[in-house]
PDB file of N, CA and C in Angstrom:
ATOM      1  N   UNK A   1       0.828  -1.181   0.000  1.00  0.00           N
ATOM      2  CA  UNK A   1       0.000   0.000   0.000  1.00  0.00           C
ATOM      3  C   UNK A   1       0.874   1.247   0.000  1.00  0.00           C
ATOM      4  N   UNK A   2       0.385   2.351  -0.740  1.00  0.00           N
ATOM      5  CA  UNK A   2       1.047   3.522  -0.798  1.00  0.00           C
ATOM      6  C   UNK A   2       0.319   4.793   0.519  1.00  0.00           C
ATOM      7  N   UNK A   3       0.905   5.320   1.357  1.00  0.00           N
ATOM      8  CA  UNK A   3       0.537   6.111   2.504  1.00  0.00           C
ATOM      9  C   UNK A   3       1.677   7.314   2.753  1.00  0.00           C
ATOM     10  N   UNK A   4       0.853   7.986   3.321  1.00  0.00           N
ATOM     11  CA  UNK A   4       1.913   9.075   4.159  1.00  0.00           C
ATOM     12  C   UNK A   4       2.113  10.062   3.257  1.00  0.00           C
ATOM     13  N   UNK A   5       1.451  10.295   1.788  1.00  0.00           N
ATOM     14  CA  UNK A   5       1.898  11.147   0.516  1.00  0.00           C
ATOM     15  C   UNK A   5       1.910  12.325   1.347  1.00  0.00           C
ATOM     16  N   UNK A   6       3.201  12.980   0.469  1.00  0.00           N
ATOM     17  CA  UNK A   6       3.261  14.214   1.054  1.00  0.00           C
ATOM     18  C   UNK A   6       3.339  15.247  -0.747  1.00  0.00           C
ATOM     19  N   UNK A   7       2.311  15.896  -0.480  1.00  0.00           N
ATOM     20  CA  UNK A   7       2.208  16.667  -1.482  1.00  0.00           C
ATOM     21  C   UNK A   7       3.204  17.536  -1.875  1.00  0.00           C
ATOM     22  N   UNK A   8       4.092  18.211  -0.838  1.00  0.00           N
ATOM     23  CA  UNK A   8       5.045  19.484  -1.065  1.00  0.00           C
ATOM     24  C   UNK A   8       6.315  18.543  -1.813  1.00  0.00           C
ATOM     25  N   UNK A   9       6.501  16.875  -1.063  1.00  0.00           N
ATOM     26  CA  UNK A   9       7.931  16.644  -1.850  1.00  0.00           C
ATOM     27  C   UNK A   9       7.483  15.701  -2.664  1.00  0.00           C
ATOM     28  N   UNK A  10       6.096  15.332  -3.009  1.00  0.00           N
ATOM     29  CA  UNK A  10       5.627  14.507  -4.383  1.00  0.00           C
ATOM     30  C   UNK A  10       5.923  13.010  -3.837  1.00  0.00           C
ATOM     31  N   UNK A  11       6.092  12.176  -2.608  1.00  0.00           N
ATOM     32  CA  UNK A  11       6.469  11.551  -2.176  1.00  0.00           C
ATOM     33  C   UNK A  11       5.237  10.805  -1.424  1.00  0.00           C
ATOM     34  N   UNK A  12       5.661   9.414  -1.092  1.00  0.00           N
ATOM     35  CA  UNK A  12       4.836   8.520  -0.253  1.00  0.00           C
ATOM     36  C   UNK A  12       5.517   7.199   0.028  1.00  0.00           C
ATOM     37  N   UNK A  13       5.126   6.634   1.501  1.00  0.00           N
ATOM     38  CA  UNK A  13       5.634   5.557   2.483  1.00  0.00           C
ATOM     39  C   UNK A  13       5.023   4.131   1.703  1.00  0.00           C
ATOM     40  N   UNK A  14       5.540   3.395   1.034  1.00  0.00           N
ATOM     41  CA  UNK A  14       5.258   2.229   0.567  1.00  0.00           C
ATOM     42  C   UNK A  14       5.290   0.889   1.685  1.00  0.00           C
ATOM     43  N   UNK A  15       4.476   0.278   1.801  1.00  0.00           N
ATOM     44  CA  UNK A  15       4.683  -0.594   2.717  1.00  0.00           C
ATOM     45  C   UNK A  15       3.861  -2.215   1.977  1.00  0.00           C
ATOM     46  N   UNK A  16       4.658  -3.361   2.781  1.00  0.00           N
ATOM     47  CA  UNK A  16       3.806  -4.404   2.299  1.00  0.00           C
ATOM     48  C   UNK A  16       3.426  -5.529   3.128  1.00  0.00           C
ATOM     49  N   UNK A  17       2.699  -6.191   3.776  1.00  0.00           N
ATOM     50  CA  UNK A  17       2.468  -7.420   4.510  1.00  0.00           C
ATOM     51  C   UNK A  17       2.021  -8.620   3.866  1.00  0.00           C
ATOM     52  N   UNK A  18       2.356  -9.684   4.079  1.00  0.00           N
ATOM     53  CA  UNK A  18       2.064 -10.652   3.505  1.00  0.00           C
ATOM     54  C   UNK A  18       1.439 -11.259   5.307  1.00  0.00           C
ATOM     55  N   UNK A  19       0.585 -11.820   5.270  1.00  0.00           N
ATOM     56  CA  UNK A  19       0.607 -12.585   7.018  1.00  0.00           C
ATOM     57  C   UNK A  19       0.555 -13.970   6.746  1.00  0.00           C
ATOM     58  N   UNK A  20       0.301 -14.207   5.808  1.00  0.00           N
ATOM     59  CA  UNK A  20       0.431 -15.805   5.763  1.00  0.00           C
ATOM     60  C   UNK A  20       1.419 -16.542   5.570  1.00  0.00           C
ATOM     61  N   UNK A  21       1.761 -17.231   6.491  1.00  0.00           N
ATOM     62  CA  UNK A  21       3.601 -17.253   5.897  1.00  0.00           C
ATOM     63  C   UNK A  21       3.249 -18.663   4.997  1.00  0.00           C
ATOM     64  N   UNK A  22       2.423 -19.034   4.810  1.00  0.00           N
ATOM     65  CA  UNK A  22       2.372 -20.169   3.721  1.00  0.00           C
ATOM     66  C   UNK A  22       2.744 -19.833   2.315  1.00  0.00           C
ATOM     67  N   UNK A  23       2.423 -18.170   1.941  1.00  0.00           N
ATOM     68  CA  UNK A  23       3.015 -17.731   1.201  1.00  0.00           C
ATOM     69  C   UNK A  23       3.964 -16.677   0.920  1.00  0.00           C
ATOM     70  N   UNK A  24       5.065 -16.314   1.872  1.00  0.00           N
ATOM     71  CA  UNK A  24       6.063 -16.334   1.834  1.00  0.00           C
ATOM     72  C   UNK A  24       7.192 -16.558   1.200  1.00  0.00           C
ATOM     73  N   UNK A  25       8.070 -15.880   0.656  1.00  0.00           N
ATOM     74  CA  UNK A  25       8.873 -16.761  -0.186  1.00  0.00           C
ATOM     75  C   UNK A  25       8.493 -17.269  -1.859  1.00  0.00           C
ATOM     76  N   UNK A  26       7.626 -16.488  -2.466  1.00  0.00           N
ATOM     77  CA  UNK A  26       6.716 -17.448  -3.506  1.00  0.00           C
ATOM     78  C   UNK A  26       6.616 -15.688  -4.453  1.00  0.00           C
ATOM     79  N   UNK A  27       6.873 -15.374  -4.141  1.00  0.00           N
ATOM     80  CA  UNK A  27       7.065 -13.579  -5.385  1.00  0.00           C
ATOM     81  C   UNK A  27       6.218 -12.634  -5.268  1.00  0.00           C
ATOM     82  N   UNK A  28       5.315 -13.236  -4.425  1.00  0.00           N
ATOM     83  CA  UNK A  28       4.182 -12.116  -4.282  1.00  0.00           C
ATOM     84  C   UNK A  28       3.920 -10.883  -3.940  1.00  0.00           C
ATOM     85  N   UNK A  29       4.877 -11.010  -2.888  1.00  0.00           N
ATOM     86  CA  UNK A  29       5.426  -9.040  -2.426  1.00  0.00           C
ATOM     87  C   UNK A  29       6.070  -8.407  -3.477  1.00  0.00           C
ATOM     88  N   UNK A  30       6.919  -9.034  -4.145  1.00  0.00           N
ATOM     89  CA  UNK A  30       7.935  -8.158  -5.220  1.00  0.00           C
ATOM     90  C   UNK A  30       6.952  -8.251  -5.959  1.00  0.00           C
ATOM     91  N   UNK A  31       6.213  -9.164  -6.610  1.00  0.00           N
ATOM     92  CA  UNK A  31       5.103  -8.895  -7.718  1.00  0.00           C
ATOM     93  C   UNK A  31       3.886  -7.635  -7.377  1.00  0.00           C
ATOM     94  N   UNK A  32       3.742  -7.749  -5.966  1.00  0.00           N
ATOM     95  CA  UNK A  32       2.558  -6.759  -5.905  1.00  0.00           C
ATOM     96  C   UNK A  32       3.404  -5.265  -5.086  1.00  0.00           C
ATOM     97  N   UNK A  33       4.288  -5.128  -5.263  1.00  0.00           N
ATOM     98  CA  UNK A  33       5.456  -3.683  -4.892  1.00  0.00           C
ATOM     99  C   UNK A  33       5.830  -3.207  -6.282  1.00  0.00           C
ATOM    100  N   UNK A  34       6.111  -4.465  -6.797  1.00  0.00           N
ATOM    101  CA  UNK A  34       6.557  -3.672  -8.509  1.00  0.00           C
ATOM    102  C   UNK A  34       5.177  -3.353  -9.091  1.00  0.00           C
ATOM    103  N   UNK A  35       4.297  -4.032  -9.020  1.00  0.00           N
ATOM    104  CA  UNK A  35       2.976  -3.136  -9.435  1.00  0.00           C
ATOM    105  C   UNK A  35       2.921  -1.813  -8.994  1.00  0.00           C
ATOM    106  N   UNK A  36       3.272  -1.399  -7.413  1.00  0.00           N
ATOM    107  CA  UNK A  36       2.618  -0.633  -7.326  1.00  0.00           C
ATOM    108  C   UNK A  36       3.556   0.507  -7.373  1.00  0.00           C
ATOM    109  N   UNK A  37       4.701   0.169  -7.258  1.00  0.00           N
ATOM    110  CA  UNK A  37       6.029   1.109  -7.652  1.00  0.00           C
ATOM    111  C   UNK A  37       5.510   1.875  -8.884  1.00  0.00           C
ATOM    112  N   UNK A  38       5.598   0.566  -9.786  1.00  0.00           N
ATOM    113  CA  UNK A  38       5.159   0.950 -11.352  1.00  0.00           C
ATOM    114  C   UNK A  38       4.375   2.115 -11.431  1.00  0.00           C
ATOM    115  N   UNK A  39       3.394   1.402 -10.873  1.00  0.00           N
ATOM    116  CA  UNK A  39       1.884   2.734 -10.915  1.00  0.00           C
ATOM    117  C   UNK A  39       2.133   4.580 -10.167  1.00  0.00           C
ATOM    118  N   UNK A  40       2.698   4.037  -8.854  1.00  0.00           N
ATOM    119  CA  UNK A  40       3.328   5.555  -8.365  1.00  0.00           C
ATOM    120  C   UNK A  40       4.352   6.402  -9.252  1.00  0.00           C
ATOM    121  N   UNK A  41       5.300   5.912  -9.546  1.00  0.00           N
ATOM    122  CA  UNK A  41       6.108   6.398 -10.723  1.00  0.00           C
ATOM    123  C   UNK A  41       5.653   6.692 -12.223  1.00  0.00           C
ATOM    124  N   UNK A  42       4.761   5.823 -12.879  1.00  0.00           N
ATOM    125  CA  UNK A  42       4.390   5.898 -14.160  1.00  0.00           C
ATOM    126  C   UNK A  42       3.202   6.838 -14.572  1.00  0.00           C
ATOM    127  N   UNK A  43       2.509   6.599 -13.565  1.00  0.00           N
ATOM    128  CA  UNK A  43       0.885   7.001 -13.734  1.00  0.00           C
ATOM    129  C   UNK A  43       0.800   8.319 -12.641  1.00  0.00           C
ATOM    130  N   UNK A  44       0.923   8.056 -11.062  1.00  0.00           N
ATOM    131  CA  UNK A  44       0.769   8.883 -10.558  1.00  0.00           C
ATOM    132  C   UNK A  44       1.802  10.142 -10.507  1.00  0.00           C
ATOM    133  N   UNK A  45       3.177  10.042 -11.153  1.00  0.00           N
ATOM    134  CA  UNK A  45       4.430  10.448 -11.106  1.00  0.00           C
ATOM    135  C   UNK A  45       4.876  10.860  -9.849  1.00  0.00           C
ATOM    136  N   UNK A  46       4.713  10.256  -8.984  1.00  0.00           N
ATOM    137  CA  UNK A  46       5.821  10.490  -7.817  1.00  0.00           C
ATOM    138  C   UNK A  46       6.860  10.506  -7.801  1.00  0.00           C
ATOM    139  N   UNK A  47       7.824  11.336  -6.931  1.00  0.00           N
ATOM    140  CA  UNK A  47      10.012  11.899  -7.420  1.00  0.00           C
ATOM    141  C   UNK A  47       9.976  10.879  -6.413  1.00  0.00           C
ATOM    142  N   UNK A  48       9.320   9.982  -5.287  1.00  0.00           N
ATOM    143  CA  UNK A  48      10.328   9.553  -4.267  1.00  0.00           C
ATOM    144  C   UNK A  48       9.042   8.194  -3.900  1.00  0.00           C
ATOM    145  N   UNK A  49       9.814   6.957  -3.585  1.00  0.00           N
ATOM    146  CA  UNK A  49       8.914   6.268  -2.350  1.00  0.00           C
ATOM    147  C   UNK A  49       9.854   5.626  -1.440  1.00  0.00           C
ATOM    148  N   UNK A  50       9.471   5.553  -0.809  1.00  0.00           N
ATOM    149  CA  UNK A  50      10.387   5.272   0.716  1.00  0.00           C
ATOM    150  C   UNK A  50      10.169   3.939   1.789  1.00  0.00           C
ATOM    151  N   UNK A  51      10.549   3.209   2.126  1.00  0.00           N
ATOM    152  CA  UNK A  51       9.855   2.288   3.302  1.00  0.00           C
ATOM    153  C   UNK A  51      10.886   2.459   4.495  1.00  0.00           C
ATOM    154  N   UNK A  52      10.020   2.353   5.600  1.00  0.00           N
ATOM    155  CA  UNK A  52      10.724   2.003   6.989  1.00  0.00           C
ATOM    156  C   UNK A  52      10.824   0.579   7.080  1.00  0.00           C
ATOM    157  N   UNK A  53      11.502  -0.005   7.918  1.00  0.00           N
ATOM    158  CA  UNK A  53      11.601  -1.287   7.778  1.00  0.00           C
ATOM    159  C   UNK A  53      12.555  -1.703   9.437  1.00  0.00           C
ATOM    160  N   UNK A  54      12.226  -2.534   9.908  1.00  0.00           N
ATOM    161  CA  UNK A  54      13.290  -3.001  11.207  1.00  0.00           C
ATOM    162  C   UNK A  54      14.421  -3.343  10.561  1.00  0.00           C
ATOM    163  N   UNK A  55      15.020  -2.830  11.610  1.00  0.00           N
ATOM    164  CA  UNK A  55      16.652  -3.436  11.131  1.00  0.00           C
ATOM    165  C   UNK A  55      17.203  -4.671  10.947  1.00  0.00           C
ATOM    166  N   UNK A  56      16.137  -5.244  11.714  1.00  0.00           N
ATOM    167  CA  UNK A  56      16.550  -6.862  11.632  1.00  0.00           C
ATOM    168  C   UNK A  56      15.339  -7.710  10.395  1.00  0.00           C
ATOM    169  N   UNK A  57      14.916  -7.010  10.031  1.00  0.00           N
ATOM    170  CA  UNK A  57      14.043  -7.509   9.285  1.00  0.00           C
ATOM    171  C   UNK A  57      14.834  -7.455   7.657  1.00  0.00           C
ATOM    172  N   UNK A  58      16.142  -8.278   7.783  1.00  0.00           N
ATOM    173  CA  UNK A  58      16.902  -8.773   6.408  1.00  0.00           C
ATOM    174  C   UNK A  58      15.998  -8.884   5.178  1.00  0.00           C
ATOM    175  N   UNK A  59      14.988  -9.837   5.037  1.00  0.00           N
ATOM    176  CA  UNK A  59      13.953 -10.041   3.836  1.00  0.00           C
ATOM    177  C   UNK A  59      13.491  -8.994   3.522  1.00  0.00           C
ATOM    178  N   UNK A  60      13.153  -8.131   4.305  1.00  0.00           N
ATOM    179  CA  UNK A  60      12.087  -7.590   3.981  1.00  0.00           C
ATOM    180  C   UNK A  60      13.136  -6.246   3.139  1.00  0.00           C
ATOM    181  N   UNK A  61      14.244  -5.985   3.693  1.00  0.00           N
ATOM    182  CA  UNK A  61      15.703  -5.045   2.907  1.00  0.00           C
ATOM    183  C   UNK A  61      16.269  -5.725   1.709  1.00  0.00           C
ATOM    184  N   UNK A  62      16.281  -7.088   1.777  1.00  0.00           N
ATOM    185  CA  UNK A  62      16.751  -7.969   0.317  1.00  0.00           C
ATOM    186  C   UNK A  62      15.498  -7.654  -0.699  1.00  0.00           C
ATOM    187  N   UNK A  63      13.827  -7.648   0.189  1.00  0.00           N
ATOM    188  CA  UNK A  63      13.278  -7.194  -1.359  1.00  0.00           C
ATOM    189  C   UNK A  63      12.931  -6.069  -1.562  1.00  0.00           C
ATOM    190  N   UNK A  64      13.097  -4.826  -1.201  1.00  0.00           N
ATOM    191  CA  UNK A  64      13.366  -3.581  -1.687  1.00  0.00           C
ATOM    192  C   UNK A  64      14.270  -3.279  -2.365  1.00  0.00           C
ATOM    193  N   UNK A  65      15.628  -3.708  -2.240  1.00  0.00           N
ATOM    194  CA  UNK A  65      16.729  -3.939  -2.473  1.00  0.00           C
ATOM    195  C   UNK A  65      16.676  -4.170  -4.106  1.00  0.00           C
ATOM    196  N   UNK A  66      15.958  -5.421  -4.293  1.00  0.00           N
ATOM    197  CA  UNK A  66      15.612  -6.161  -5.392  1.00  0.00           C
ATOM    198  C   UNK A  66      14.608  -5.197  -6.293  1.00  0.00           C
ATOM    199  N   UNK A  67      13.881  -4.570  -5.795  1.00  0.00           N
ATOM    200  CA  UNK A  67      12.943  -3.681  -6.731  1.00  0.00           C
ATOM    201  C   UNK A  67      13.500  -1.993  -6.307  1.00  0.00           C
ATOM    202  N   UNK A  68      14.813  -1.934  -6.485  1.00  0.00           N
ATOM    203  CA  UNK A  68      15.774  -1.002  -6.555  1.00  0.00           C
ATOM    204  C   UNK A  68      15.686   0.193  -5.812  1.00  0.00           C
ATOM    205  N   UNK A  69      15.395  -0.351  -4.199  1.00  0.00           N
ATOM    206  CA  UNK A  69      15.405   0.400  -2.996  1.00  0.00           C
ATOM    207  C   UNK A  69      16.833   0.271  -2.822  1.00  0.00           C
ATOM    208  N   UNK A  70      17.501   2.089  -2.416  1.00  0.00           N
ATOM    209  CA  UNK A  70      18.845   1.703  -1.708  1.00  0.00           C
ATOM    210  C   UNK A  70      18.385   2.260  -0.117  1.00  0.00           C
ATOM    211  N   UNK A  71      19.859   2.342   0.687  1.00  0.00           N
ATOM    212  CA  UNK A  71      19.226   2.832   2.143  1.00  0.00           C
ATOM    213  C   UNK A  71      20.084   4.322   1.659  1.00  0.00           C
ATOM    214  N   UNK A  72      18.620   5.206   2.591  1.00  0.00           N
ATOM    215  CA  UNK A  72      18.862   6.241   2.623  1.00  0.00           C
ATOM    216  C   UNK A  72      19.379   7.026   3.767  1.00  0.00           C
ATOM    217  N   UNK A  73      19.026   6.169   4.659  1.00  0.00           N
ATOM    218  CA  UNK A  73      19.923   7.145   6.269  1.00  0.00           C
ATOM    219  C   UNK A  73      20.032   5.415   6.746  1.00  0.00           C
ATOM    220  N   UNK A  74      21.338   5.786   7.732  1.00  0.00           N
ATOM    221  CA  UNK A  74      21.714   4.704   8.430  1.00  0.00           C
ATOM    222  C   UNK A  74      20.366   4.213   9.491  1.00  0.00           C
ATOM    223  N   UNK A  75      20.381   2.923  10.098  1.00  0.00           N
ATOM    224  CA  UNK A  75      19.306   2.926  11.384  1.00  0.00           C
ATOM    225  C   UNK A  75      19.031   3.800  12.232  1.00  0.00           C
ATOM    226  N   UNK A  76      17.377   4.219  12.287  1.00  0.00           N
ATOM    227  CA  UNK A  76      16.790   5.497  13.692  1.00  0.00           C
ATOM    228  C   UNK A  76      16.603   4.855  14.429  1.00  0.00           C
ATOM    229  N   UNK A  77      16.535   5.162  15.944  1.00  0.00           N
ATOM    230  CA  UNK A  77      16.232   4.031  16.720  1.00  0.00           C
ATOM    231  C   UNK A  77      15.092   5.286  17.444  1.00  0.00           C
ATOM    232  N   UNK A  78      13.971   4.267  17.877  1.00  0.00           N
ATOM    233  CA  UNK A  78      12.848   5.202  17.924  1.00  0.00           C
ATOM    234  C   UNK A  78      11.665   4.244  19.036  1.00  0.00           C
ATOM    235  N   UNK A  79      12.121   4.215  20.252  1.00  0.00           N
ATOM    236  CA  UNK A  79      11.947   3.762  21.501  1.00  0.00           C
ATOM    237  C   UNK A  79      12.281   2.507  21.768  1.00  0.00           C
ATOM    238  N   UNK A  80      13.527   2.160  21.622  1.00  0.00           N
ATOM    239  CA  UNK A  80      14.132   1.322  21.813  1.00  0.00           C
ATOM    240  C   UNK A  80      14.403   0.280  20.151  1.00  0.00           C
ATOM    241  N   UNK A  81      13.787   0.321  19.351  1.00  0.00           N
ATOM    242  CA  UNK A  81      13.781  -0.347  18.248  1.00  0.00           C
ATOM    243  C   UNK A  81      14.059   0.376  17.057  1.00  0.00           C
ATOM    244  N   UNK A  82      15.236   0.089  16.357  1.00  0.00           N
ATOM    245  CA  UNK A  82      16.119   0.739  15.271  1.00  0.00           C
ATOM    246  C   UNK A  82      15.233  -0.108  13.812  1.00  0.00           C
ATOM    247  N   UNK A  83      15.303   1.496  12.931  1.00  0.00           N
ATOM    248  CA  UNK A  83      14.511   1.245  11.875  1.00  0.00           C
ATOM    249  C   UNK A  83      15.241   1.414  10.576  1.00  0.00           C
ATOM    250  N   UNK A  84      15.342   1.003   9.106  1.00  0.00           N
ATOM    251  CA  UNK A  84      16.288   1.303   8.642  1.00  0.00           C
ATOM    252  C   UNK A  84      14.939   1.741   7.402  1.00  0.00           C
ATOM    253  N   UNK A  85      15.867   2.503   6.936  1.00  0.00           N
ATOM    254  CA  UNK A  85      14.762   3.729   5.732  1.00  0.00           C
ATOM    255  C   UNK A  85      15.681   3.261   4.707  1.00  0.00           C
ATOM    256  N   UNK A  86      14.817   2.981   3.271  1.00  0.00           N
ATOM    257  CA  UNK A  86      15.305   2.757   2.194  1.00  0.00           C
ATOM    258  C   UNK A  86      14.561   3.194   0.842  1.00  0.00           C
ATOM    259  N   UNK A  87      15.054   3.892  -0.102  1.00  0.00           N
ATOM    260  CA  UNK A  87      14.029   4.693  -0.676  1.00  0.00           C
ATOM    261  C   UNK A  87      14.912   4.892  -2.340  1.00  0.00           C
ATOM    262  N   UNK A  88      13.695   5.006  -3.364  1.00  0.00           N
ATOM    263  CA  UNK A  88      13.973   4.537  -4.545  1.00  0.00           C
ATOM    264  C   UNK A  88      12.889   5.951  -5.048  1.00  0.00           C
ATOM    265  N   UNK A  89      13.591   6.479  -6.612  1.00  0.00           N
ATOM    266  CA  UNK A  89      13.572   8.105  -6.642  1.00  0.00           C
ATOM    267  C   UNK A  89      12.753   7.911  -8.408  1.00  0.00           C
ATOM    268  N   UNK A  90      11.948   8.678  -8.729  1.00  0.00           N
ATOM    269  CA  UNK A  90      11.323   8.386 -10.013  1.00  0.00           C
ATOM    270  C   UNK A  90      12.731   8.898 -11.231  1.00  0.00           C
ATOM    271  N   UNK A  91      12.911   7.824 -12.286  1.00  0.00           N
ATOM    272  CA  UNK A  91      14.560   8.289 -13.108  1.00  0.00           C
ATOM    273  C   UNK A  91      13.645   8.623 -14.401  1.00  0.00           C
ATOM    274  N   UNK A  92      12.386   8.750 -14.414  1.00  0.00           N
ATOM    275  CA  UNK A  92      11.665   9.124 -15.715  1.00  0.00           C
ATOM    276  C   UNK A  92      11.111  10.398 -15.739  1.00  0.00           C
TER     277      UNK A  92
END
C-alpha cells in the first residue's frame, strides 16, 4: 500500500504485509510492490517512495533492495527499536 503522501515533496511511504507465511517466499510481495512502484512512478508520477523497515528484518531489505530500494539514512532508533529507511527516486 502507498501512505503518508506528502504533497510538497511529491512523495509517499510504501509498505507491504504478507501474514500468511504459507506464502512467503513465492514472489508475491515483489510482484505486488513492482505493481505498485510501477503505478506511483508511471501514472501517478511520484520523485520519491520510501519504506521504513526493522533493522533486523533482512527479507524484507533484500526485497526492496531487489525492486531497486537503496538505504537512505543509516538505522533510527525510535523507543528502543532501530529502523532502517530505504528509498527509490522516479529516473523518468
Amino acid at each position: 500500500n502507498l501512505f503518508g503522501y506528502n504533497e510538497e515533496l511529491n512523495e509517499a511511504e510504501l509498505g507491504v504485509t504478507i501474514g500468511d507465511k504459507a506464502y512467503w517466499r513465492k514472489g508475491i510481495a515483489y510482484t505486488g510492490c513492482k505493481a505498485v512502484i510501477d503505478y506511483a512512478f508511471n501514472t501517478l508520477k511520484y520523485n520519491r517512495l520510501y519504506i521504513e523497515t526493522g533493522a533486523t528484518n533482512i527479507p524484507a531489505q533484500r526485497l526492496f533492495q531487489k525492486l531497486g530500494f537503496v538505504h537512505s539514512k543509516d538505522s533510527i532508533e525510535e523507543n528502543g527499536f532501530k529502523w532502517v529507511i530505504m528509498d527509490a527516486t522516479n529516473t523518468q
